[in-house]
C-alpha atoms as a PDB file:
ATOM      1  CA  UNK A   1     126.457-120.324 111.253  1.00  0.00           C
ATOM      2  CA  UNK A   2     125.622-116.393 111.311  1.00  0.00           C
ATOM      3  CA  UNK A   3     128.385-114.326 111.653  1.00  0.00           C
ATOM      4  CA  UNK A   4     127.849-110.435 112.794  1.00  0.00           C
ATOM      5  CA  UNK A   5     129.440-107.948 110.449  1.00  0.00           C
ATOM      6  CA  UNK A   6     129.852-103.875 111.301  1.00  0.00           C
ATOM      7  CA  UNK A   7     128.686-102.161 108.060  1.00  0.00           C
ATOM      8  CA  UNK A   8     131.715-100.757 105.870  1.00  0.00           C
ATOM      9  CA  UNK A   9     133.222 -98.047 107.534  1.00  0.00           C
ATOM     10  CA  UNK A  10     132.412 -94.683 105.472  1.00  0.00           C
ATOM     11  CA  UNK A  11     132.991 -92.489 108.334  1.00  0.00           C
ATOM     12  CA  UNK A  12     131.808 -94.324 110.888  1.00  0.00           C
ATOM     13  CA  UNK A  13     129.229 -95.621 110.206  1.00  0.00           C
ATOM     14  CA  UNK A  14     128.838 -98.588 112.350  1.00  0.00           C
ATOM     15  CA  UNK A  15     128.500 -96.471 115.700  1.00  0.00           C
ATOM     16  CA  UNK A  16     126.132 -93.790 115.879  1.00  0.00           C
ATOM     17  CA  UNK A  17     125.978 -91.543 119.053  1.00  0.00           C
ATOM     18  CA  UNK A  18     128.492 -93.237 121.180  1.00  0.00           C
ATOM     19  CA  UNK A  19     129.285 -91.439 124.485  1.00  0.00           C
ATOM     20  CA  UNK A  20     131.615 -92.769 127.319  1.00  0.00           C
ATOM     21  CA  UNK A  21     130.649 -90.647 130.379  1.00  0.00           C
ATOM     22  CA  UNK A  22     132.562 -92.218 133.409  1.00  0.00           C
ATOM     23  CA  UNK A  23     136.119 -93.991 133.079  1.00  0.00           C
ATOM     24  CA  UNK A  24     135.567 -97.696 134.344  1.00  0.00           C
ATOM     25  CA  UNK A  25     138.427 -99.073 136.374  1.00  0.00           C
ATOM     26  CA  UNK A  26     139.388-102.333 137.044  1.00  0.00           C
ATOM     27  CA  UNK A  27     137.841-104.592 139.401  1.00  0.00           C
ATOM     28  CA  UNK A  28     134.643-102.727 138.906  1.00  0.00           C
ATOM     29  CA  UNK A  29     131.354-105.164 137.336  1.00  0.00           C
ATOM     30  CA  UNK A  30     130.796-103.838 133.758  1.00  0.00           C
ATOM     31  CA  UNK A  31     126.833-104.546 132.892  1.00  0.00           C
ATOM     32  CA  UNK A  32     126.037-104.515 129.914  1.00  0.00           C
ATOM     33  CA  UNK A  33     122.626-104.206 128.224  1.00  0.00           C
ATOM     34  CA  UNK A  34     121.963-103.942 124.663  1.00  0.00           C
ATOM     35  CA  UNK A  35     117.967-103.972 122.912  1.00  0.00           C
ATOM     36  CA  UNK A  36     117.145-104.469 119.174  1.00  0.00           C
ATOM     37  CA  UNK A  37     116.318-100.705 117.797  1.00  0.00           C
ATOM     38  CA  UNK A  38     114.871-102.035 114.633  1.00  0.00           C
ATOM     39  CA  UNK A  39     115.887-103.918 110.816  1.00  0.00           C
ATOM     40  CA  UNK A  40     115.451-103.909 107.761  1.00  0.00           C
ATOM     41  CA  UNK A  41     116.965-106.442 105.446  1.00  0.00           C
ATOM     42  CA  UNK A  42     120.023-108.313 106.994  1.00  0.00           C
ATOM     43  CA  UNK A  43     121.160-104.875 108.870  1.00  0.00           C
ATOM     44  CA  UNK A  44     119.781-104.538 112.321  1.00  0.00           C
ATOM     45  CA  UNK A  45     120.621-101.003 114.911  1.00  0.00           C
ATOM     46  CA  UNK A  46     120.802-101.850 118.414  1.00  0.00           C
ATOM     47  CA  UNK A  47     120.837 -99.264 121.062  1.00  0.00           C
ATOM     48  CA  UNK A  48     123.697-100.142 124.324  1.00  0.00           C
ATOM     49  CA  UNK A  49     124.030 -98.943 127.876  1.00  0.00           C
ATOM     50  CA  UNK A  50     127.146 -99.768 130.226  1.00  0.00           C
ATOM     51  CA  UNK A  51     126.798 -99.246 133.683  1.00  0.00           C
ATOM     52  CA  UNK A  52     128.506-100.341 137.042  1.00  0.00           C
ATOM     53  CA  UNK A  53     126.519-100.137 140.118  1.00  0.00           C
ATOM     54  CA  UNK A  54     123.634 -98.639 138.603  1.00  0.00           C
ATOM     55  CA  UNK A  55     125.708 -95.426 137.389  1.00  0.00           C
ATOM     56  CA  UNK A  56     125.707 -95.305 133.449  1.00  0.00           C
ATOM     57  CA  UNK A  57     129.398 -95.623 132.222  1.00  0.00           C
ATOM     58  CA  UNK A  58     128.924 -96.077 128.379  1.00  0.00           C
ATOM     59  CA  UNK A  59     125.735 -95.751 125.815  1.00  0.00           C
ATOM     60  CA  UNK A  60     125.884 -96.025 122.162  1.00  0.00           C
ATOM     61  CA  UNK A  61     123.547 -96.749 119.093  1.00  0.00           C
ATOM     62  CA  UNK A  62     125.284 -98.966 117.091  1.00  0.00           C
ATOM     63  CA  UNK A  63     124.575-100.602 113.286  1.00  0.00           C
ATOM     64  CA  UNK A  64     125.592-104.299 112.229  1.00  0.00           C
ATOM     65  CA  UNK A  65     124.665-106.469 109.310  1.00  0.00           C
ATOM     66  CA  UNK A  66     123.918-110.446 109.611  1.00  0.00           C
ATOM     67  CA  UNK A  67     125.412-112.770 107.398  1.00  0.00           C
ATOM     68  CA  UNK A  68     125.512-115.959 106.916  1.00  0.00           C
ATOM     69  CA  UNK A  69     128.320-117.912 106.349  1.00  0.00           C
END
């Protein structure tokens, strides 16, 4: 089993760029669609958009490490 892990937080480190440009209510469909950046080693940075009915809501580039259990 593979658990995924944000990197240790040394001032936030984890999430790079994240901006939240519309409030999302509820009731509304949350999409979200996230795409491998690149890795190296057992830490991989993934780029994520959030959108409801086409409008983007949320985007973020974000950092995690893989490790197994």
């Amino acid at each position: 089993m593979a658990a995924i892990i944000p990197p240790p937080a040394a001032g936030a480190k984890g999430w790079i760029n994240a901006r939240f440009r519309r409030p999302v209510f509820p009731g509304d469909q949350l999409h979200v669609h996230v795409s491998k950046q690149r890795h190296r080693g057992n830490v991989w940075k993934f780029e994520g958009r959030a959108t409801v009915r086409g409008q983007l809501m949320a985007e973020a580039v974000f950092a995690a490490m893989i490790m197994d259990d």
